[in-house]
N, C-alpha and C. Protein backbone atom coordinates (compact mmCIF):
# COMPACT_ATOMS: atom_id res chain seq x y z
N UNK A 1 -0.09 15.37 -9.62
CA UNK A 1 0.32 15.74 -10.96
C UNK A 1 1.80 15.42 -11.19
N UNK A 2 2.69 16.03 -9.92
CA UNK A 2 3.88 15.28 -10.81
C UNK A 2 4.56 13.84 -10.26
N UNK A 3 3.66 13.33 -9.65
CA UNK A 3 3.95 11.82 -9.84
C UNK A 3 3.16 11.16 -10.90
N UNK A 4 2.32 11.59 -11.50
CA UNK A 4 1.94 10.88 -13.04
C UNK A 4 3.13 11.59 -14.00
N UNK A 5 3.32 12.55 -13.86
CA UNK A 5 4.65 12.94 -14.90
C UNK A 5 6.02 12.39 -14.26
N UNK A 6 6.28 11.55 -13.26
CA UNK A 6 7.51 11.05 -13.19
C UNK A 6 7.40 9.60 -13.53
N UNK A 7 6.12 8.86 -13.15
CA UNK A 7 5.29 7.55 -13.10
C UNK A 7 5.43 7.29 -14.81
N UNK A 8 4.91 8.43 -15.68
CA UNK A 8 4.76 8.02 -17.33
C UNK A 8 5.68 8.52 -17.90
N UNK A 9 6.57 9.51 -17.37
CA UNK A 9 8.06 9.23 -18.17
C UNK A 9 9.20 8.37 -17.75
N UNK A 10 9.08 7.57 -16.76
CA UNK A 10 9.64 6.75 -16.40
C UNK A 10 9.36 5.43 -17.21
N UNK A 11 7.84 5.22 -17.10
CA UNK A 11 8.07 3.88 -18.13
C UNK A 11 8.06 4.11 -19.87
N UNK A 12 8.22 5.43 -20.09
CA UNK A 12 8.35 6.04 -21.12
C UNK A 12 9.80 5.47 -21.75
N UNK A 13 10.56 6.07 -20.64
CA UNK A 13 12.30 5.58 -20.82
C UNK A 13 12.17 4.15 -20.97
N UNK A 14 11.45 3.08 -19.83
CA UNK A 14 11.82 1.73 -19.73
C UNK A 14 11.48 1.12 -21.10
N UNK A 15 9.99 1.38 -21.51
CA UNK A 15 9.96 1.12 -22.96
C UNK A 15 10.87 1.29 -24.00
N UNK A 16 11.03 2.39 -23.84
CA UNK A 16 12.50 2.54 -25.12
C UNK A 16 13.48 1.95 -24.59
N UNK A 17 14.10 1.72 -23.74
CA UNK A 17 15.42 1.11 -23.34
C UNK A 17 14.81 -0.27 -23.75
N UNK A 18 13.69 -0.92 -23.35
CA UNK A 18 13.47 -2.38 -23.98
C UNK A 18 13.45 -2.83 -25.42
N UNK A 19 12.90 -1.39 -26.08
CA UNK A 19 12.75 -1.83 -27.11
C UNK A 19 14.21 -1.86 -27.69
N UNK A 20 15.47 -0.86 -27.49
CA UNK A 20 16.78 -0.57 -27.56
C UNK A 20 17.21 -1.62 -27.27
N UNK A 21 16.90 -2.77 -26.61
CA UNK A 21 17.63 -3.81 -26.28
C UNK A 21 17.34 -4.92 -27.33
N UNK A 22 16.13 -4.98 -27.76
CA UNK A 22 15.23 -6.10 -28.61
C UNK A 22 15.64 -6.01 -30.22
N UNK A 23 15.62 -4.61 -29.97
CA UNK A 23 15.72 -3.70 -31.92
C UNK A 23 17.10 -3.43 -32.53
N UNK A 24 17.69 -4.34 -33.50
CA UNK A 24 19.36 -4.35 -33.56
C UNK A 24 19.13 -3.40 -34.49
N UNK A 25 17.93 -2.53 -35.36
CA UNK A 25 18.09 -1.54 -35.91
C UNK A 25 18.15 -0.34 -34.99
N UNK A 26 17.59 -0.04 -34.34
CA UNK A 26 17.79 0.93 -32.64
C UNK A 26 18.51 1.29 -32.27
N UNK A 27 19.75 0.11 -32.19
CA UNK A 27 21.00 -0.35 -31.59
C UNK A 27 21.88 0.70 -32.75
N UNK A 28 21.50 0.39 -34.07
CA UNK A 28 22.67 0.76 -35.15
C UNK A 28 22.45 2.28 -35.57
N UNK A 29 21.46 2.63 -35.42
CA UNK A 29 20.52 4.04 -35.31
C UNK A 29 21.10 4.83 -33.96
N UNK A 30 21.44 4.40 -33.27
CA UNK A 30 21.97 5.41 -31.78
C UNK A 30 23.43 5.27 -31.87
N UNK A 31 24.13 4.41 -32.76
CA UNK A 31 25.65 4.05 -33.06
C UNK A 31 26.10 4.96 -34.14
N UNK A 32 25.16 5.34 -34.80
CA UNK A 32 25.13 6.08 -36.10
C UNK A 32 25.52 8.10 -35.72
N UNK A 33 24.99 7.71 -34.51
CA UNK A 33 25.07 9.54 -34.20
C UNK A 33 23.73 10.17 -34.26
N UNK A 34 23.53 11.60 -33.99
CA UNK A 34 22.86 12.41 -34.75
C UNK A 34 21.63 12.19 -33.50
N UNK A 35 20.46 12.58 -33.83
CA UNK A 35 19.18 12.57 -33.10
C UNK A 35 19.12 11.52 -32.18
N UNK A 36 19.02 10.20 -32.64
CA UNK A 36 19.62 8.62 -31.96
C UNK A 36 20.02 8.74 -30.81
N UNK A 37 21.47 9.29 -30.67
CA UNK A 37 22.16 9.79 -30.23
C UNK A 37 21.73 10.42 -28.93
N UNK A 38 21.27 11.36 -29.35
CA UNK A 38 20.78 12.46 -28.59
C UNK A 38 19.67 12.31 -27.55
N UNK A 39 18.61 11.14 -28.10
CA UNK A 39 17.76 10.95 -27.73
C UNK A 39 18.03 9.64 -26.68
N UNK A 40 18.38 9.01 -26.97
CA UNK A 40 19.26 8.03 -25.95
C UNK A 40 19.64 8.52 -24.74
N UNK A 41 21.29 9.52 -25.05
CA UNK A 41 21.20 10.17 -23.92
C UNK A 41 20.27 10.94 -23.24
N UNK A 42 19.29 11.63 -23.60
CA UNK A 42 18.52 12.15 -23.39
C UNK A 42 17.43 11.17 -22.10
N UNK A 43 16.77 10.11 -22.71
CA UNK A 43 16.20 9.45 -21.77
C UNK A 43 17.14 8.63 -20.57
N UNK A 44 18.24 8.28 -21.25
CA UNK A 44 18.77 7.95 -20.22
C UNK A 44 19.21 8.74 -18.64
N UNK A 45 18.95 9.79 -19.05
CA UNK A 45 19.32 11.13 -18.04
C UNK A 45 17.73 11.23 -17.30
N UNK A 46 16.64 11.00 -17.98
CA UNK A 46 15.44 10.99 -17.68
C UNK A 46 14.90 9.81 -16.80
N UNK A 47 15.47 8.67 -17.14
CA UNK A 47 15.56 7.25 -16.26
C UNK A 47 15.99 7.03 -14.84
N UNK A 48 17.34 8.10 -15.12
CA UNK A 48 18.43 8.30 -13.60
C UNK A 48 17.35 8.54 -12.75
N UNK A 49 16.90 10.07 -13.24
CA UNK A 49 16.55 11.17 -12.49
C UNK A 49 15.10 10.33 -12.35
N UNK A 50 14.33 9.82 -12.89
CA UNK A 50 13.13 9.21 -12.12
C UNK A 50 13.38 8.32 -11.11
N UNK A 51 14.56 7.41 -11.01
CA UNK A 51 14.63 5.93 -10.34
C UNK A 51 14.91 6.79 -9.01
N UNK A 52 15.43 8.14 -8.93
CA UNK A 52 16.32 8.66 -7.63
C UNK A 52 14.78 9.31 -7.54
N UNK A 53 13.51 9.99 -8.25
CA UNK A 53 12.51 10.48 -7.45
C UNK A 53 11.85 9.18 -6.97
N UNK A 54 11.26 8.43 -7.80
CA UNK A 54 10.72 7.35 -7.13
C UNK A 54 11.11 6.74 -5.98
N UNK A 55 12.56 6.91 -5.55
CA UNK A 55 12.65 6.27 -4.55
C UNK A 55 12.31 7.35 -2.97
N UNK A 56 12.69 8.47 -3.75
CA UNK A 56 12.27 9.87 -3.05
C UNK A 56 10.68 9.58 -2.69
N UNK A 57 10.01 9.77 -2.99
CA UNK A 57 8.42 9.31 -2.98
C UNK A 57 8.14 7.98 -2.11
N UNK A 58 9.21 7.04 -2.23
CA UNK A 58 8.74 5.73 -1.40
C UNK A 58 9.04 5.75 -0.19
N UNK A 59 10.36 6.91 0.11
CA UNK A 59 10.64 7.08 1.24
C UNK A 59 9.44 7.89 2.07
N UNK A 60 9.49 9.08 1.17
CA UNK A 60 8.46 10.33 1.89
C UNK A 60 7.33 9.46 2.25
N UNK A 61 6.71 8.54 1.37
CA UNK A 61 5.48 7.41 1.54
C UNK A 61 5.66 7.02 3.59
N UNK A 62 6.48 5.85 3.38
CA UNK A 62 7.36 5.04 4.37
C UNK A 62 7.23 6.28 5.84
N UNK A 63 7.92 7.35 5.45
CA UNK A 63 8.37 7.92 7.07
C UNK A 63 7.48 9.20 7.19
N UNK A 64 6.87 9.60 6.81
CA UNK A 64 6.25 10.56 6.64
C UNK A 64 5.02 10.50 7.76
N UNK A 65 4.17 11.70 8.10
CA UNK A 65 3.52 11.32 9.63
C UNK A 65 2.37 11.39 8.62
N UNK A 66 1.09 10.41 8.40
CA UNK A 66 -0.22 10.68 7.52
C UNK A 66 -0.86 11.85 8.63
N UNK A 67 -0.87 11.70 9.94
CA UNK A 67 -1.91 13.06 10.77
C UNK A 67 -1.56 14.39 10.47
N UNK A 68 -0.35 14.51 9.97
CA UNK A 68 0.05 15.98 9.68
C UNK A 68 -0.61 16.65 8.76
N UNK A 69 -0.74 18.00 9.11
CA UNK A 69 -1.88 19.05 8.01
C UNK A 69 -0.47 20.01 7.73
């Protein structure tokens, strides 16, 4: 469960950051202030914090013993 909630808000963020990159109205809408704004930072704080679990998860994956109960 919460690797589908880190898995789909992660590409949640990447989508909007792509589309933020593509959309020069996006661009002028998050320059503008206000919700934009907010919401930007907002995923961007959401992006951090997934790229540092995901990698958390690839490790635990990687070194982790599978025989252990």
């Amino acid at each position: 469960m919460l690797k589908r909630i880190i898995f789909s808000s992660f590409f949640i963020s990447i989508l909007y950051f792509l589309v933020y990159f593509f959309v020069p109205a996006l661009k002028t809408a998050v320059y503008s202030g206000g919700f934009w704004a907010i919401l930007h930072a907002l995923l961007g704080i959401i992006l951090i914090i997934n790229i540092f679990g995901i990698i958390l998860f690839t490790l635990h994956y990687l070194f982790s013993d599978p025989d252990k109960t």
